[in-house]
N, C-alpha and C. Protein backbone atom coordinates (compact mmCIF):
# COMPACT_ATOMS: atom_id res chain seq x y z
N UNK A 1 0.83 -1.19 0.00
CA UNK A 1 0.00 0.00 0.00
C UNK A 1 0.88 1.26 0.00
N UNK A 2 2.10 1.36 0.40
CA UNK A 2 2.53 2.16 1.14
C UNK A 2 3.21 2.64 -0.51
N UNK A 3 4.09 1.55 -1.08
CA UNK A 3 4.37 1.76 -2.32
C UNK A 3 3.84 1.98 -3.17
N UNK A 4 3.22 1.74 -3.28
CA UNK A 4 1.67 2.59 -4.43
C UNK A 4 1.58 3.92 -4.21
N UNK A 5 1.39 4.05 -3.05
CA UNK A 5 1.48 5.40 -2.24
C UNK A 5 2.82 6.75 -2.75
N UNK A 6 3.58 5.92 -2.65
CA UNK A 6 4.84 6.41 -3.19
C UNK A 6 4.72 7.17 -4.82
N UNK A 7 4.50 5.83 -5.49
CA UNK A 7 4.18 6.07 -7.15
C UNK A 7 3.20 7.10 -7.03
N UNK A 8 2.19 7.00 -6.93
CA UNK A 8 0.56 7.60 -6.69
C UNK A 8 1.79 9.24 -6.80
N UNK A 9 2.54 8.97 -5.84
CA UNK A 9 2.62 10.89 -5.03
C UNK A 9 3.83 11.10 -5.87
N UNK A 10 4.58 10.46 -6.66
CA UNK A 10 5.43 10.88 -7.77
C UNK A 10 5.44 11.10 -8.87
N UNK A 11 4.06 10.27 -9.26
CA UNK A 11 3.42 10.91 -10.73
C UNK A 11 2.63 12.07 -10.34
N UNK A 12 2.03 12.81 -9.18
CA UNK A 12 1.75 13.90 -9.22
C UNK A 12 2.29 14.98 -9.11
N UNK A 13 3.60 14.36 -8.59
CA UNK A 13 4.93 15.99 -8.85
C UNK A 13 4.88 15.79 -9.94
N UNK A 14 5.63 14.82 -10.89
CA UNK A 14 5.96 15.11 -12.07
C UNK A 14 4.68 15.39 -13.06
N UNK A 15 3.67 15.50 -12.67
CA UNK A 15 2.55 16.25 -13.70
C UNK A 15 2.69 17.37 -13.92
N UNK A 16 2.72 18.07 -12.11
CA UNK A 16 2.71 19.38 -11.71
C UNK A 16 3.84 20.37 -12.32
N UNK A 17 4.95 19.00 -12.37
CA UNK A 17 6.04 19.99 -12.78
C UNK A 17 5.86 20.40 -14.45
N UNK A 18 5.49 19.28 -15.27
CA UNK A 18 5.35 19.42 -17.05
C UNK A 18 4.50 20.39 -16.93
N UNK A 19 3.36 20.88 -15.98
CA UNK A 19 2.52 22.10 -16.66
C UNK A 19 3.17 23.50 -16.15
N UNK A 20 4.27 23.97 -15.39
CA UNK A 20 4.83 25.06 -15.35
C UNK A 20 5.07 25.78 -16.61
N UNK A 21 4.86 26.88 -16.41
CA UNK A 21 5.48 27.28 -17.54
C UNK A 21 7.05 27.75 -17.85
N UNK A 22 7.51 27.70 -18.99
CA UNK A 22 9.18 27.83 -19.25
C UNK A 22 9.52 29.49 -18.51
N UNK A 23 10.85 29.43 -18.28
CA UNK A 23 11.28 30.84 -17.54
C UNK A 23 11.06 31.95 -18.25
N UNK A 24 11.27 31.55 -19.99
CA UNK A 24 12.06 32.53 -21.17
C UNK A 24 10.47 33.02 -20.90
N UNK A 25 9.66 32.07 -20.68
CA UNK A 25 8.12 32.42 -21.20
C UNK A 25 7.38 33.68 -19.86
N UNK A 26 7.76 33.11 -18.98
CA UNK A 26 7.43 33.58 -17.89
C UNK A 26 8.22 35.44 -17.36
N UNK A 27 9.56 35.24 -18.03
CA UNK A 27 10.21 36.64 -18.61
C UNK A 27 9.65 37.36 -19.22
N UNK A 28 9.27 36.87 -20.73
CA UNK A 28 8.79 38.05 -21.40
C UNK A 28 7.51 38.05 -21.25
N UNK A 29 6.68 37.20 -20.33
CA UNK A 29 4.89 37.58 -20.45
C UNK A 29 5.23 39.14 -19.01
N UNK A 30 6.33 38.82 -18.23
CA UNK A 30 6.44 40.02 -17.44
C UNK A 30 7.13 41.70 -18.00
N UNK A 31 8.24 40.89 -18.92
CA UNK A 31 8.43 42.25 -19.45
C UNK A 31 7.73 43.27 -20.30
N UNK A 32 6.27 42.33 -20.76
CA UNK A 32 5.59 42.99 -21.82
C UNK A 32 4.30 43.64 -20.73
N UNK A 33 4.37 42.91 -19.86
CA UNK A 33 3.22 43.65 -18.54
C UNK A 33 3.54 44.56 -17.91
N UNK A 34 5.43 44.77 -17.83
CA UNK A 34 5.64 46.09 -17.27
C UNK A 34 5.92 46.99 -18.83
N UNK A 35 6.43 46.95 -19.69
CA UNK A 35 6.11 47.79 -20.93
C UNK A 35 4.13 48.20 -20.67
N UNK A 36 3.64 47.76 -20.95
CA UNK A 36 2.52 48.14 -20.46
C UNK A 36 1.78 48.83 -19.42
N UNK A 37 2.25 48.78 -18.34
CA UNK A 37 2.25 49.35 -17.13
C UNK A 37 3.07 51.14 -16.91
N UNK A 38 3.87 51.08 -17.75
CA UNK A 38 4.99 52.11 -17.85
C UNK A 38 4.00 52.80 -19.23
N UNK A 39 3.55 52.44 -20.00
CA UNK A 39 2.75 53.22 -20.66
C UNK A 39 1.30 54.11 -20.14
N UNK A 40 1.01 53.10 -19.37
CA UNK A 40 -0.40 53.58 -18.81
C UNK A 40 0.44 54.81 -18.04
N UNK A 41 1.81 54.34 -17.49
CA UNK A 41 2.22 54.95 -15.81
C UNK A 41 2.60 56.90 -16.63
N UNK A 42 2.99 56.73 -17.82
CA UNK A 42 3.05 57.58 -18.92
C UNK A 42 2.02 58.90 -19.10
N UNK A 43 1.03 58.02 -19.72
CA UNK A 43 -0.31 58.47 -19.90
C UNK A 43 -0.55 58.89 -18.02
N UNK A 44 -0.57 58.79 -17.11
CA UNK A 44 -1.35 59.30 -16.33
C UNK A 44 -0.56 60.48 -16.17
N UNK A 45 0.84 60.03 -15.80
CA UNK A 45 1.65 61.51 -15.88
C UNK A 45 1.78 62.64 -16.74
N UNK A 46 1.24 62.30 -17.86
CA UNK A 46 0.90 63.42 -18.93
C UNK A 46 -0.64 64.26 -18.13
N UNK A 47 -1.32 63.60 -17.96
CA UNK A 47 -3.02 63.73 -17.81
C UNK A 47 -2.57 64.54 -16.39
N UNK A 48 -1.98 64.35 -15.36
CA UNK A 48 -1.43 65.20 -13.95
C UNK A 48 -1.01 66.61 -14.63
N UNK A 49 0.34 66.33 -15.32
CA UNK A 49 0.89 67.48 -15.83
C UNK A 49 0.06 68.37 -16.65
N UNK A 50 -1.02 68.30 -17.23
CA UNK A 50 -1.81 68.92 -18.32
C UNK A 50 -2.88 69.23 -17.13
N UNK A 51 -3.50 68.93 -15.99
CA UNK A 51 -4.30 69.25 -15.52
C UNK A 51 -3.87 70.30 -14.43
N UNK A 52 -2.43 70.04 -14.28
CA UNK A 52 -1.59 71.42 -13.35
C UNK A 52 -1.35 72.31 -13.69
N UNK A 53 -1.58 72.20 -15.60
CA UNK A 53 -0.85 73.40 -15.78
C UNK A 53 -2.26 74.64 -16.01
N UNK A 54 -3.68 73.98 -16.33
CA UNK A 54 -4.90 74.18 -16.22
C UNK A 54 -5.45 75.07 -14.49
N UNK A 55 -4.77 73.93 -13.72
CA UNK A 55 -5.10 74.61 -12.78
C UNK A 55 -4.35 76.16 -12.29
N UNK A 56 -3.18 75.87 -12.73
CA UNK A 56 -2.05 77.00 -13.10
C UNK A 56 -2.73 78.07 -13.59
N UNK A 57 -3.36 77.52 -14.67
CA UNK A 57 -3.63 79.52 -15.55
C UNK A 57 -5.00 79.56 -15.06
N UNK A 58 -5.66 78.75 -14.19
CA UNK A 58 -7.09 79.28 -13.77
C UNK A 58 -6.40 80.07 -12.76
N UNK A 59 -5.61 79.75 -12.11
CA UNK A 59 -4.99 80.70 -10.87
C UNK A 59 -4.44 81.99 -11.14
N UNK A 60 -4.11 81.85 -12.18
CA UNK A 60 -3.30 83.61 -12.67
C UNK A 60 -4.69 84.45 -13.35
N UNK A 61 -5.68 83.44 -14.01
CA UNK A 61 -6.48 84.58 -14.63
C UNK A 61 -7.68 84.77 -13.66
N UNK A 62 -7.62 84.09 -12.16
CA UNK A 62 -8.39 84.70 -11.48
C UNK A 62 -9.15 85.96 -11.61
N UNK A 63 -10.05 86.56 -11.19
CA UNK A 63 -10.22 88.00 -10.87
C UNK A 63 -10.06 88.53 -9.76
N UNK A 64 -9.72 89.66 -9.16
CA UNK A 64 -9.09 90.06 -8.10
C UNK A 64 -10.37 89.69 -7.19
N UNK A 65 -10.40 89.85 -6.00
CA UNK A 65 -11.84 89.99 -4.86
C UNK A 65 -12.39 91.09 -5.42
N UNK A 66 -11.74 92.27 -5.50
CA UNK A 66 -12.34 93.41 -5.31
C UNK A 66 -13.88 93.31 -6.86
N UNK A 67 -13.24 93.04 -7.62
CA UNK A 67 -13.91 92.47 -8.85
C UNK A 67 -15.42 92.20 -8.85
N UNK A 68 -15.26 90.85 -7.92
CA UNK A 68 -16.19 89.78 -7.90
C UNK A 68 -17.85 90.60 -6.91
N UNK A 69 -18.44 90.22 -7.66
CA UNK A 69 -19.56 91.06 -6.78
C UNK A 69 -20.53 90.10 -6.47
């Protein structure tokens, strides 16, 4: 029983291990997720900078207090 047992629990590592995936594979599915990530990270930093500089000239073309009635 015990040896069966054995087999039984060594063909289930070695299943586990054939469905890993390869390193090379597991590299570039990450390097293309941070290329991706660095684009979005891009795009938001544009969308900050363009909305500061908005908030910027709403601040200079204020109207004084005295103005505002």
């Amino acid at each position: 029983m015990i040896r069966y047992s054995c087999v039984i629990m060594l063909l289930c590592v070695m299943g586990c291990a054939d469905s890993s995936p390869e390193p090379q594979e597991v590299l570039e599915k990450s390097q293309k997720t941070t290329a991706e990530v660095e684009k979005k990270l891009e795009a938001i930093q544009k969308s900050t900078d363009e909305s500061k500089a908005k908030i910027e000239a709403m601040k200079q073309n204020r109207p004084a207090p005295a103005d505002v009635k």
